[in-house]
PDB file of N, CA and C in Angstrom:
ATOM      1  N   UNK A   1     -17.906 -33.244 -40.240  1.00  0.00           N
ATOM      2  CA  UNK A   1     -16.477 -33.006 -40.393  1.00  0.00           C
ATOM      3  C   UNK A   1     -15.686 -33.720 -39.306  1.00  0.00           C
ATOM      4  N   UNK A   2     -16.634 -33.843 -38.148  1.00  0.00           N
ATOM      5  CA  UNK A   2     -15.481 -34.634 -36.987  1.00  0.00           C
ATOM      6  C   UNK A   2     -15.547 -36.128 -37.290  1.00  0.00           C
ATOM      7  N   UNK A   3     -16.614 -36.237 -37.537  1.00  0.00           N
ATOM      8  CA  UNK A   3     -17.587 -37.541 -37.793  1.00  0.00           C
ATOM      9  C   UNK A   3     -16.082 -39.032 -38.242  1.00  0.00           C
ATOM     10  N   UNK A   4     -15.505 -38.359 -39.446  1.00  0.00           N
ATOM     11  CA  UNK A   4     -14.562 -39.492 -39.798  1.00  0.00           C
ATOM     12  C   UNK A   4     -13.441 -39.647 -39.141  1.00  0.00           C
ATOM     13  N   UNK A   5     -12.979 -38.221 -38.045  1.00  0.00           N
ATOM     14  CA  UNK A   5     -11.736 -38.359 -37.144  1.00  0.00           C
ATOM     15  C   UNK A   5     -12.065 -39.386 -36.406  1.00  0.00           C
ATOM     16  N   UNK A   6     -13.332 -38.977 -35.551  1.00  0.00           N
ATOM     17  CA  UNK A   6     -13.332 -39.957 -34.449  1.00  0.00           C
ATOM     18  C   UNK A   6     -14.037 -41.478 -35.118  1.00  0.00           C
ATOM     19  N   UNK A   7     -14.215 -41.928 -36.025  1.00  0.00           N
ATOM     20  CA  UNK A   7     -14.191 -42.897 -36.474  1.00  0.00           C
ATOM     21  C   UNK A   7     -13.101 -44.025 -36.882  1.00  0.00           C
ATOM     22  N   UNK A   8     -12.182 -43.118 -37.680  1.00  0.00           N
ATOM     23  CA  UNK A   8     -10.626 -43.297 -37.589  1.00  0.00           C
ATOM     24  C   UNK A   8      -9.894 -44.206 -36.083  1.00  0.00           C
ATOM     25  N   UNK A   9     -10.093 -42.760 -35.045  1.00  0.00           N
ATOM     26  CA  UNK A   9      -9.439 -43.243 -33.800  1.00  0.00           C
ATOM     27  C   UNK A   9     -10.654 -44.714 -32.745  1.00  0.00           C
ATOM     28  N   UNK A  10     -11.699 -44.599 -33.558  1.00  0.00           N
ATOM     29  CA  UNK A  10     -12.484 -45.202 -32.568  1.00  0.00           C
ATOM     30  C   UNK A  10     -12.930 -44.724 -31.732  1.00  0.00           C
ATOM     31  N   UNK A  11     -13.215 -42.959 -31.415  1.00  0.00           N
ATOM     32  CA  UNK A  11     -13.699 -42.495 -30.451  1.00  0.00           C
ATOM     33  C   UNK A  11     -15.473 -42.171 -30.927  1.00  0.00           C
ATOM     34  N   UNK A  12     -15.972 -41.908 -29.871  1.00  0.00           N
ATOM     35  CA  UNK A  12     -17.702 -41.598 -30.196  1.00  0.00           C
ATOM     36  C   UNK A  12     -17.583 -39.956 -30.323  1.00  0.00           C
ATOM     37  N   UNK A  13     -18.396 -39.394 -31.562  1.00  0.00           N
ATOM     38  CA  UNK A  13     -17.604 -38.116 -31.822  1.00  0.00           C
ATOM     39  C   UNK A  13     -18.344 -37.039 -30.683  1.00  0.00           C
ATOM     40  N   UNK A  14     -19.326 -37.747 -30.321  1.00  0.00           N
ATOM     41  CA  UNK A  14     -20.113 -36.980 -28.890  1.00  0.00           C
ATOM     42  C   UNK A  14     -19.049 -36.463 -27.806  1.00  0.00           C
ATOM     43  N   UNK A  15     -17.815 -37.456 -28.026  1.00  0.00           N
ATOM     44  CA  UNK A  15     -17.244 -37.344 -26.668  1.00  0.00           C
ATOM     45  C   UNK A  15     -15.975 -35.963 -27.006  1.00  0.00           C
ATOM     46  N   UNK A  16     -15.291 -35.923 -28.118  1.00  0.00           N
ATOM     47  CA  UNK A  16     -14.382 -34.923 -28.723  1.00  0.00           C
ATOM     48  C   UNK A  16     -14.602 -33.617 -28.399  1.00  0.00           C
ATOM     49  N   UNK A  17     -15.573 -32.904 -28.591  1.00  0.00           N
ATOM     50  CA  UNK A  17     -15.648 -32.012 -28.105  1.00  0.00           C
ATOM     51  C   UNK A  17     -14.844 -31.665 -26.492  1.00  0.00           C
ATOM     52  N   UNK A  18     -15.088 -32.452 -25.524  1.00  0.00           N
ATOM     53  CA  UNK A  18     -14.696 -32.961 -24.036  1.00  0.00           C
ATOM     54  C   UNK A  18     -13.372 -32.732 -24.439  1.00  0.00           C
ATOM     55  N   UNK A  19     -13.113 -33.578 -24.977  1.00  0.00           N
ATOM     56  CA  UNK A  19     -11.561 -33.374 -24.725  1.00  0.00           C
ATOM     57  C   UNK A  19     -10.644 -32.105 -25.812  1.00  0.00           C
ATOM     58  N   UNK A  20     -11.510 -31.195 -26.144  1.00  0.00           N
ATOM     59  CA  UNK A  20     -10.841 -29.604 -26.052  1.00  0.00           C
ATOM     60  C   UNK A  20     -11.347 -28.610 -24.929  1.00  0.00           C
ATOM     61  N   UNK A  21     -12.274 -29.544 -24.300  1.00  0.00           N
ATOM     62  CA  UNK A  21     -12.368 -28.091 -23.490  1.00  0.00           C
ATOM     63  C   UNK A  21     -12.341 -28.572 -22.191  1.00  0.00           C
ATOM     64  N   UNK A  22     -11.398 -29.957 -21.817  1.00  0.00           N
ATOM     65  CA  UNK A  22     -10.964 -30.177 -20.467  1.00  0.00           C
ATOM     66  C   UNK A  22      -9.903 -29.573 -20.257  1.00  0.00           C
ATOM     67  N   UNK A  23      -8.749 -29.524 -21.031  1.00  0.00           N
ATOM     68  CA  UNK A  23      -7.821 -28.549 -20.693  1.00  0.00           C
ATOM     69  C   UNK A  23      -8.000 -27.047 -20.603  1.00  0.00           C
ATOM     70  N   UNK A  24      -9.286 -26.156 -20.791  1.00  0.00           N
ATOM     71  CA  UNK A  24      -9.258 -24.935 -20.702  1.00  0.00           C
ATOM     72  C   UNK A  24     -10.078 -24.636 -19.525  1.00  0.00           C
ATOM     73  N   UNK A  25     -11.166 -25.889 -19.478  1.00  0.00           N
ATOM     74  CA  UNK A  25     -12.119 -25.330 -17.871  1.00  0.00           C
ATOM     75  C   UNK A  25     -13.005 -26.259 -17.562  1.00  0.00           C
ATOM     76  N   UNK A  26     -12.393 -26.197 -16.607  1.00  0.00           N
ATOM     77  CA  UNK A  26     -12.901 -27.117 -15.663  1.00  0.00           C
ATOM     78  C   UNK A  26     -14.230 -27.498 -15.401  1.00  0.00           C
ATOM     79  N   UNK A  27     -15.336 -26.433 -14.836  1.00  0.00           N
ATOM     80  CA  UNK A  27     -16.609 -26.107 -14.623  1.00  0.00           C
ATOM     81  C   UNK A  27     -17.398 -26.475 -15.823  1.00  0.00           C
ATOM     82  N   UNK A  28     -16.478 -25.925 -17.299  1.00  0.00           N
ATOM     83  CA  UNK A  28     -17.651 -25.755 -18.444  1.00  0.00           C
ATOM     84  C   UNK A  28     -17.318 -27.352 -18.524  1.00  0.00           C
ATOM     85  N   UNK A  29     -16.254 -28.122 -18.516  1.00  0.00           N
ATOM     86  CA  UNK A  29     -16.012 -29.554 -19.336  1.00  0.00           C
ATOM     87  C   UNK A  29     -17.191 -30.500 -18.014  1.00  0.00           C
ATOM     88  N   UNK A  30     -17.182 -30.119 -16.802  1.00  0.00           N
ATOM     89  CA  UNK A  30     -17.883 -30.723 -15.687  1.00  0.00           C
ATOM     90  C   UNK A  30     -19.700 -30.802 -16.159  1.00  0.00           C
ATOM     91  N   UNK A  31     -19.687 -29.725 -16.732  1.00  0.00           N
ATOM     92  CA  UNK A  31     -21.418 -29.277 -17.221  1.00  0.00           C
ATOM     93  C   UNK A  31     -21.699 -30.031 -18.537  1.00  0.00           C
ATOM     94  N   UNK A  32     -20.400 -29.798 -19.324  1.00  0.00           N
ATOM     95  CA  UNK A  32     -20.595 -30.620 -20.818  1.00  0.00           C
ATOM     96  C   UNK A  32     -20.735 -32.216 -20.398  1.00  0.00           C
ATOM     97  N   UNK A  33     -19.979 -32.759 -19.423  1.00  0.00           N
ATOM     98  CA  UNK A  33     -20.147 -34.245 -18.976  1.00  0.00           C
ATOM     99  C   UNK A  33     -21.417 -34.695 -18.437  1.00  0.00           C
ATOM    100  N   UNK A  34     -22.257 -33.455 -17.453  1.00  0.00           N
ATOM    101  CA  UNK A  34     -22.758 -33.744 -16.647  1.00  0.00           C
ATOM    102  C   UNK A  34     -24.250 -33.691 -18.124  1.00  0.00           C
ATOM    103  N   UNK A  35     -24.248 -32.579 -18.917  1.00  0.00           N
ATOM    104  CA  UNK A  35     -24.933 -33.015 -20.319  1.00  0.00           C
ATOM    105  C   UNK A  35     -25.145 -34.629 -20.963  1.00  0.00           C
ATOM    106  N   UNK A  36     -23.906 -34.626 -21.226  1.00  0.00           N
ATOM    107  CA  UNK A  36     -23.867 -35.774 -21.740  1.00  0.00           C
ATOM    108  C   UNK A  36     -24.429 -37.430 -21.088  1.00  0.00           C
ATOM    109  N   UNK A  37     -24.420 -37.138 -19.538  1.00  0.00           N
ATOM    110  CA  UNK A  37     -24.673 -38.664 -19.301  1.00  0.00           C
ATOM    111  C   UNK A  37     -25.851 -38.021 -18.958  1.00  0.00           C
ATOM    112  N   UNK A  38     -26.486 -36.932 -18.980  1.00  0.00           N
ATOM    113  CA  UNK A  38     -28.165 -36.454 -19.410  1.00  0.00           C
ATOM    114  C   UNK A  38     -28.712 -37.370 -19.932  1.00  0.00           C
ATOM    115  N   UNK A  39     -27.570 -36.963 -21.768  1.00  0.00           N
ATOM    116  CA  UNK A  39     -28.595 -37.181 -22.667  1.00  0.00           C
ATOM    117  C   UNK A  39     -28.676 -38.710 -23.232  1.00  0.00           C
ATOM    118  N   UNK A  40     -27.016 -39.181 -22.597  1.00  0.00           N
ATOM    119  CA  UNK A  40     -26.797 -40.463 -22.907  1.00  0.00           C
ATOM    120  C   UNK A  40     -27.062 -41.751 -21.878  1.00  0.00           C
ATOM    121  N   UNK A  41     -26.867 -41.026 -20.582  1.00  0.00           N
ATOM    122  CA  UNK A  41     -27.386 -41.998 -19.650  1.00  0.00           C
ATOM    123  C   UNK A  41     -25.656 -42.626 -19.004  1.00  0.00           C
ATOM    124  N   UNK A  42     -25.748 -42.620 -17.496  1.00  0.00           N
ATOM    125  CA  UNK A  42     -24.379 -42.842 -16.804  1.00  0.00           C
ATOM    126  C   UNK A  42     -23.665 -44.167 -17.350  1.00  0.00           C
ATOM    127  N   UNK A  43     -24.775 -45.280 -17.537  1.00  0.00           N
ATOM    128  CA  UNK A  43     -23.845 -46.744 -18.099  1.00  0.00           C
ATOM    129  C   UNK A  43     -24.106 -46.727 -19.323  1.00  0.00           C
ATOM    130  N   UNK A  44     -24.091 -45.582 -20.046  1.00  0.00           N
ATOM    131  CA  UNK A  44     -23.861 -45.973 -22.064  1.00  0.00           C
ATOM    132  C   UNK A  44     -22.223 -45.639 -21.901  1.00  0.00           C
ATOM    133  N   UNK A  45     -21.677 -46.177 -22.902  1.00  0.00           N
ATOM    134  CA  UNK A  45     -20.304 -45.857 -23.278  1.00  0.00           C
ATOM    135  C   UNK A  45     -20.097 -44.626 -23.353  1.00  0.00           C
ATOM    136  N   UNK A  46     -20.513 -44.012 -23.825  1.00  0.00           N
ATOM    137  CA  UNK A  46     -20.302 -42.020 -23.999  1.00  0.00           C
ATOM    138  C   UNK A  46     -20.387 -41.582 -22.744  1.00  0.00           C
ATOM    139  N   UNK A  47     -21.139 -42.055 -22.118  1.00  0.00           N
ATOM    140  CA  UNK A  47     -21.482 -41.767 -20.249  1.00  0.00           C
ATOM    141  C   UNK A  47     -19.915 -42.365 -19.737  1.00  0.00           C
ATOM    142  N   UNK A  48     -19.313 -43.192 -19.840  1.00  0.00           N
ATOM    143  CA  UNK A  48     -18.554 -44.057 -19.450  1.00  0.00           C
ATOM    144  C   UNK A  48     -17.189 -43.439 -19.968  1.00  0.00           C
ATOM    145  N   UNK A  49     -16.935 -43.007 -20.982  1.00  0.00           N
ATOM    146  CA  UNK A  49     -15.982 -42.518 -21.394  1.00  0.00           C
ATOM    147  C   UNK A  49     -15.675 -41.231 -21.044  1.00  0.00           C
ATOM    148  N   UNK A  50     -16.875 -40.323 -21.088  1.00  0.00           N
ATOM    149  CA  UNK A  50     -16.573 -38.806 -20.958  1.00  0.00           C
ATOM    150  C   UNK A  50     -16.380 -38.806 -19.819  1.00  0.00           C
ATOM    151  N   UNK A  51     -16.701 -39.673 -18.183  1.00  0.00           N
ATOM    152  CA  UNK A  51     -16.487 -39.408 -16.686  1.00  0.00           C
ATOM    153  C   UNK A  51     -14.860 -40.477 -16.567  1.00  0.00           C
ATOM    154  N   UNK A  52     -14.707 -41.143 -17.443  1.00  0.00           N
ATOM    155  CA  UNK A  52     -13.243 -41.416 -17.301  1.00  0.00           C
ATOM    156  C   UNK A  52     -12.225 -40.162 -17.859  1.00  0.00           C
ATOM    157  N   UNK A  53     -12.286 -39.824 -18.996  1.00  0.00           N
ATOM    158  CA  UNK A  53     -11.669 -38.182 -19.441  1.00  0.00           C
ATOM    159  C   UNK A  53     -12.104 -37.384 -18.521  1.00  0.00           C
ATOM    160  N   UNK A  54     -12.534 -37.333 -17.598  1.00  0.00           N
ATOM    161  CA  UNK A  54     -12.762 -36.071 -16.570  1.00  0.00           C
ATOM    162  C   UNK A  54     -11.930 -36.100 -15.453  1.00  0.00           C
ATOM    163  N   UNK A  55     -12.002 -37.942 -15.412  1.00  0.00           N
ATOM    164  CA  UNK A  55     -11.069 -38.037 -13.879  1.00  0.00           C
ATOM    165  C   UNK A  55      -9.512 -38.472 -14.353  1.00  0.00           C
ATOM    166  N   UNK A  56      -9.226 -38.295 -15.732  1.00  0.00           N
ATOM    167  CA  UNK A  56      -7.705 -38.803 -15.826  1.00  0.00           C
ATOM    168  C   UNK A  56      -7.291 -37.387 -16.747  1.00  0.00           C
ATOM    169  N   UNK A  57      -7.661 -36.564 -16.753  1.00  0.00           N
ATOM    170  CA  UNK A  57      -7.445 -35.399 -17.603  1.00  0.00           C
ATOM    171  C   UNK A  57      -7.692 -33.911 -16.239  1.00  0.00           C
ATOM    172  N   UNK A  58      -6.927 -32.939 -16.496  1.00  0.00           N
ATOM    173  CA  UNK A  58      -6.733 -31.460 -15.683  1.00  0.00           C
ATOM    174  C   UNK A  58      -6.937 -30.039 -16.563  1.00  0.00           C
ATOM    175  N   UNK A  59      -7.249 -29.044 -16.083  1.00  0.00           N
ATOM    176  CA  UNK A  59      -7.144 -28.201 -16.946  1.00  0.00           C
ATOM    177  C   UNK A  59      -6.030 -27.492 -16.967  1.00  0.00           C
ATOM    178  N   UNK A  60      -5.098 -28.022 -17.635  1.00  0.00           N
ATOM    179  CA  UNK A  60      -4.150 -27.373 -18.209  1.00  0.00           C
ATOM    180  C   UNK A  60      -3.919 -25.836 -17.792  1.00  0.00           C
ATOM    181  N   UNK A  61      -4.565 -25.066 -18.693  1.00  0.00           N
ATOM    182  CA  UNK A  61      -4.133 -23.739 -18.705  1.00  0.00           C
ATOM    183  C   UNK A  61      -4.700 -23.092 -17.210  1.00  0.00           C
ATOM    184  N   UNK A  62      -5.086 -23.457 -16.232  1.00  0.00           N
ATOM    185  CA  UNK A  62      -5.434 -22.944 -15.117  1.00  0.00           C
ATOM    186  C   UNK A  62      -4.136 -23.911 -13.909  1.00  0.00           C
ATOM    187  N   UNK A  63      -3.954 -24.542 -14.600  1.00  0.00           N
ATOM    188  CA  UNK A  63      -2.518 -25.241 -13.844  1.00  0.00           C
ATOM    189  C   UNK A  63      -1.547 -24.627 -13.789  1.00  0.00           C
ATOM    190  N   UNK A  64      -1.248 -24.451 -15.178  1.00  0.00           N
ATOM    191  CA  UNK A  64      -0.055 -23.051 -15.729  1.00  0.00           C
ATOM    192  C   UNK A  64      -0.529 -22.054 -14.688  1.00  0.00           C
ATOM    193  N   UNK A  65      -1.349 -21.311 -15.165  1.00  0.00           N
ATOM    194  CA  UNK A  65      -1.516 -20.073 -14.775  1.00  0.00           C
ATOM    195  C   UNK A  65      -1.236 -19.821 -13.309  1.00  0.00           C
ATOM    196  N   UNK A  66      -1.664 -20.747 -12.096  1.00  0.00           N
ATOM    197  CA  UNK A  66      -1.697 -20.513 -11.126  1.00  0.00           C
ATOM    198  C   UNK A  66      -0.680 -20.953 -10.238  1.00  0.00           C
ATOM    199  N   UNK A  67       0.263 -22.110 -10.818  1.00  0.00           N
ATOM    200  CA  UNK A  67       0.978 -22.639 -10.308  1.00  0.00           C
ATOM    201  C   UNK A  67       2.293 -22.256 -10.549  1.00  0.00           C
ATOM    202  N   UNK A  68       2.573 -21.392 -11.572  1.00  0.00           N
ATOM    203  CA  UNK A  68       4.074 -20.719 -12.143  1.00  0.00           C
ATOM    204  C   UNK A  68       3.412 -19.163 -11.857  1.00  0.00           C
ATOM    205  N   UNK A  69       2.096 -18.623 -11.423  1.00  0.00           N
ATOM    206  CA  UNK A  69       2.569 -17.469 -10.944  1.00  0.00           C
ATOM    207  C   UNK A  69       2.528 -17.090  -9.613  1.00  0.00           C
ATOM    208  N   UNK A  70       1.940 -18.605  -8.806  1.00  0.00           N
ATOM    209  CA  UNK A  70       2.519 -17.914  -7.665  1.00  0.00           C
ATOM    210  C   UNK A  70       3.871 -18.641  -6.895  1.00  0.00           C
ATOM    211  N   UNK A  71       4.710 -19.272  -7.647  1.00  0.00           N
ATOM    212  CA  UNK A  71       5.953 -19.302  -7.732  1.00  0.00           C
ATOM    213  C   UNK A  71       7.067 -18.297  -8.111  1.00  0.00           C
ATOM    214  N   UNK A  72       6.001 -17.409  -9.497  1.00  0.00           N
ATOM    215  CA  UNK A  72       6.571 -16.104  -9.956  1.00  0.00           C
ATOM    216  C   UNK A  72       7.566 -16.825 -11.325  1.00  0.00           C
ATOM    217  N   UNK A  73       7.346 -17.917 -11.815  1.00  0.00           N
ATOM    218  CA  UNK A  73       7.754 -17.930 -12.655  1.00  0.00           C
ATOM    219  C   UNK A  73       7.352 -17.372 -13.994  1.00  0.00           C
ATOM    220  N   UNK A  74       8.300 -16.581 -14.695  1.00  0.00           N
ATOM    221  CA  UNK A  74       7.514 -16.016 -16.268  1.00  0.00           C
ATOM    222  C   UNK A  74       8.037 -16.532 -17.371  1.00  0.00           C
ATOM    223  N   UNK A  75       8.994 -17.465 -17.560  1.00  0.00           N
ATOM    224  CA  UNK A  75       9.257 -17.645 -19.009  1.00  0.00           C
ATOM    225  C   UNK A  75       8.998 -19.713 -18.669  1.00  0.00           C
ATOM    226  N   UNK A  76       7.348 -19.876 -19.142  1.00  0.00           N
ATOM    227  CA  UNK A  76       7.039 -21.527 -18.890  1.00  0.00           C
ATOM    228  C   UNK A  76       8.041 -22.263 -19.788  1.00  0.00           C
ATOM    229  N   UNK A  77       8.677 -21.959 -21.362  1.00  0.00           N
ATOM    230  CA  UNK A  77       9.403 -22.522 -21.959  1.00  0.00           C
ATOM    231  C   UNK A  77       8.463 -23.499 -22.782  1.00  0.00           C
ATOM    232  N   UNK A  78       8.396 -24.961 -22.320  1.00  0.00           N
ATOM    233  CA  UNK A  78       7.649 -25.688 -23.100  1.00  0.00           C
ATOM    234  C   UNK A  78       6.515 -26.471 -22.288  1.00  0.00           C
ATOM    235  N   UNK A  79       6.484 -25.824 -20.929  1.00  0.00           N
ATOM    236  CA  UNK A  79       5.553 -26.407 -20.260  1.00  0.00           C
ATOM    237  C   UNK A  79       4.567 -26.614 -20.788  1.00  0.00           C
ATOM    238  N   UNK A  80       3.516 -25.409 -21.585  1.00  0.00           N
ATOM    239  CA  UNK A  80       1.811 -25.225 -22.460  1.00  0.00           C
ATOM    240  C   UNK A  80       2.393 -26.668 -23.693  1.00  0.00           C
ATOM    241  N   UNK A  81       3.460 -26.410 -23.983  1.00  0.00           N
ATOM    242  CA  UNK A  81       3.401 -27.613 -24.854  1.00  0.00           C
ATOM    243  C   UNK A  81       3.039 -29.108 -24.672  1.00  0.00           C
ATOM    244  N   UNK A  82       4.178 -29.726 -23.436  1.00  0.00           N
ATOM    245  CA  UNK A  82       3.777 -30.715 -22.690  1.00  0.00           C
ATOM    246  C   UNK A  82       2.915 -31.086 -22.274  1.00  0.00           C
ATOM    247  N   UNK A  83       2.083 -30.124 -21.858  1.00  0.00           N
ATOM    248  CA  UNK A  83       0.633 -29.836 -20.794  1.00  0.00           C
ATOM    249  C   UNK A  83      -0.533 -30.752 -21.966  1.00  0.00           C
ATOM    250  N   UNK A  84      -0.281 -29.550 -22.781  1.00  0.00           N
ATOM    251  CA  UNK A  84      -1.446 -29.915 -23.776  1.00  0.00           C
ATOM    252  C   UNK A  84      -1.254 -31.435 -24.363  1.00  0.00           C
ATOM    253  N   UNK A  85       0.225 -31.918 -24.522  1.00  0.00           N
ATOM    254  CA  UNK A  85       0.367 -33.038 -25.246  1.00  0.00           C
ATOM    255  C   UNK A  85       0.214 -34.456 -23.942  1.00  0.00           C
ATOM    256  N   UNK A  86       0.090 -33.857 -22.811  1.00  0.00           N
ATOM    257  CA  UNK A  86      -0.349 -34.781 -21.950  1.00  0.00           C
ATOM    258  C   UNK A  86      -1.483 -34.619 -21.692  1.00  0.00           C
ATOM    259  N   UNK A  87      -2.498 -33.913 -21.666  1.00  0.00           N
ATOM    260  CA  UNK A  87      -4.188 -34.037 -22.223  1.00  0.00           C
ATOM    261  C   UNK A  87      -4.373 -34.982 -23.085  1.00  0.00           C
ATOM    262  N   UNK A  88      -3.691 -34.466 -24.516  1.00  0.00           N
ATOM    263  CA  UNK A  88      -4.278 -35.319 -25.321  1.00  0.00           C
ATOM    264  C   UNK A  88      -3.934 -36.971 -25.547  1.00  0.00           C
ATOM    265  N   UNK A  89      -2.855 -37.369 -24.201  1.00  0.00           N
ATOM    266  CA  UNK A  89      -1.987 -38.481 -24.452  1.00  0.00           C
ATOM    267  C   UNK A  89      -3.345 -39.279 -23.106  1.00  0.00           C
ATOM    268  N   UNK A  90      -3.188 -38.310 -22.009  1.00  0.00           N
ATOM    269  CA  UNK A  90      -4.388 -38.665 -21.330  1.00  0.00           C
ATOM    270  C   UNK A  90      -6.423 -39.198 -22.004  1.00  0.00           C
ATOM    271  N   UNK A  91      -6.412 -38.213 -23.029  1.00  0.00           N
ATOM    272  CA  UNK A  91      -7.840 -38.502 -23.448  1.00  0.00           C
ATOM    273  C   UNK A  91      -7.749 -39.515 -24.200  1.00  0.00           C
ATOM    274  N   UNK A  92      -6.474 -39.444 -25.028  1.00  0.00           N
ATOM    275  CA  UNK A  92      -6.413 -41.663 -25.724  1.00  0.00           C
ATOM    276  C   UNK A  92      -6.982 -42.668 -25.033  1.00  0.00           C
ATOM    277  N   UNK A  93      -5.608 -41.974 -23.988  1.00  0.00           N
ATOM    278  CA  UNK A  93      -5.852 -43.189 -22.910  1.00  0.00           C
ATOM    279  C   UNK A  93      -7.271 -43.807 -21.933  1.00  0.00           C
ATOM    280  N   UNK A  94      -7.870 -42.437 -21.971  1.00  0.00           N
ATOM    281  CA  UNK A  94      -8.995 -42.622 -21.352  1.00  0.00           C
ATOM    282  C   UNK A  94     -10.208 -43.475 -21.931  1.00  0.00           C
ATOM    283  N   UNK A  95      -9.924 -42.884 -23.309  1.00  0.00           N
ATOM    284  CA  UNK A  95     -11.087 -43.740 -24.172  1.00  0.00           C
ATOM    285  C   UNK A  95     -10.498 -44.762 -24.421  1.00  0.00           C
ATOM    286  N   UNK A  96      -9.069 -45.207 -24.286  1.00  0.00           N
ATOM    287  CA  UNK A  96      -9.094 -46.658 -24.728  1.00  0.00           C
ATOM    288  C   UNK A  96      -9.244 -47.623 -23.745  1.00  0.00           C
ATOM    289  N   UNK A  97      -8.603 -47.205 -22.524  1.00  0.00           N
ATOM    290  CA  UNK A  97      -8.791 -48.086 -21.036  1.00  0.00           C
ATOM    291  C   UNK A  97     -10.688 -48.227 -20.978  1.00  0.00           C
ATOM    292  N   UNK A  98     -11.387 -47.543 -21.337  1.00  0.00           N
ATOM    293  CA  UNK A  98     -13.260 -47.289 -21.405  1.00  0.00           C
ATOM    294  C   UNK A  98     -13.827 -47.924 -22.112  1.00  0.00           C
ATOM    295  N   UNK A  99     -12.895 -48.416 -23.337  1.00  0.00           N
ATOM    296  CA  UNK A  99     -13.420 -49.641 -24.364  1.00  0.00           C
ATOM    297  C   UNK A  99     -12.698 -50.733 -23.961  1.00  0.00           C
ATOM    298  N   UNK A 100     -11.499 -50.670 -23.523  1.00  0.00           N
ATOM    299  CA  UNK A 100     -11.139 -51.948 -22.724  1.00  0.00           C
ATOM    300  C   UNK A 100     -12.129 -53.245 -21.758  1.00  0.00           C
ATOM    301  N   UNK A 101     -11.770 -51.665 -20.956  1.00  0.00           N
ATOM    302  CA  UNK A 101     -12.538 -52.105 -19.627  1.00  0.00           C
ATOM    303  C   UNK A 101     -14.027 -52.652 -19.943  1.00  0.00           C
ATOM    304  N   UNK A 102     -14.902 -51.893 -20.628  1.00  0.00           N
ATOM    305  CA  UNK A 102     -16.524 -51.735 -20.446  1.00  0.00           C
ATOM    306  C   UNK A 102     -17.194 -52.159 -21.768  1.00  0.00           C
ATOM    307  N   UNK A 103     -15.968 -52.035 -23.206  1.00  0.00           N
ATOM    308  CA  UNK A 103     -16.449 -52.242 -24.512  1.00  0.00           C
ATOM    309  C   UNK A 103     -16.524 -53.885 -24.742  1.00  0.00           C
TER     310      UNK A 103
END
């Protein structure tokens, strides 16, 4: 089912997963990467791509969370929106600068 998205965009569908769960945590997306150039090896493209989405991508919802409450802010407005749409503007980018650069 992912198989034809990331075919579409040109991404390796190994790597998609990564980029839903860099914006929620940190640790688990660090372990899923650190998997991946396991199973794929640090200089394959999937190795290459998923440690570029790690270092140009944040977790979002722990940004929010910690940074508007101990400011004490409570109404974010459209921040979770932005946030998320700059993840996913970031993980383009990541995989495309990774086929640029290395493809």
């Amino acid at each position: 089912a992912v198989r034809p998205l990331s075919d579409s965009l040109g991404v390796p569908g190994e790597v998609l997963p990564l980029g839903l769960l860099r914006p929620i945590t940190g640790a688990g997306s660090l372990a899923f990467t650190a998997d991946l150039i396991k199973a794929y090896g640090p200089d394959s493209m999937i190795g290459r791509i998923a440690s570029t989405i790690q270092g140009s991508t944040d977790t979002t919802l722990y940004v929010l969370t910690v940074y508007f409450g101990a400011v004490g802010i409570r109404k974010t407005r459209y921040a979770l929106k932005v946030g998320l749409f700059s993840d996913l503007v970031g993980f383009l980018a990541a995989v495309f600068v990774s086929l640029l650069v290395f493809g």
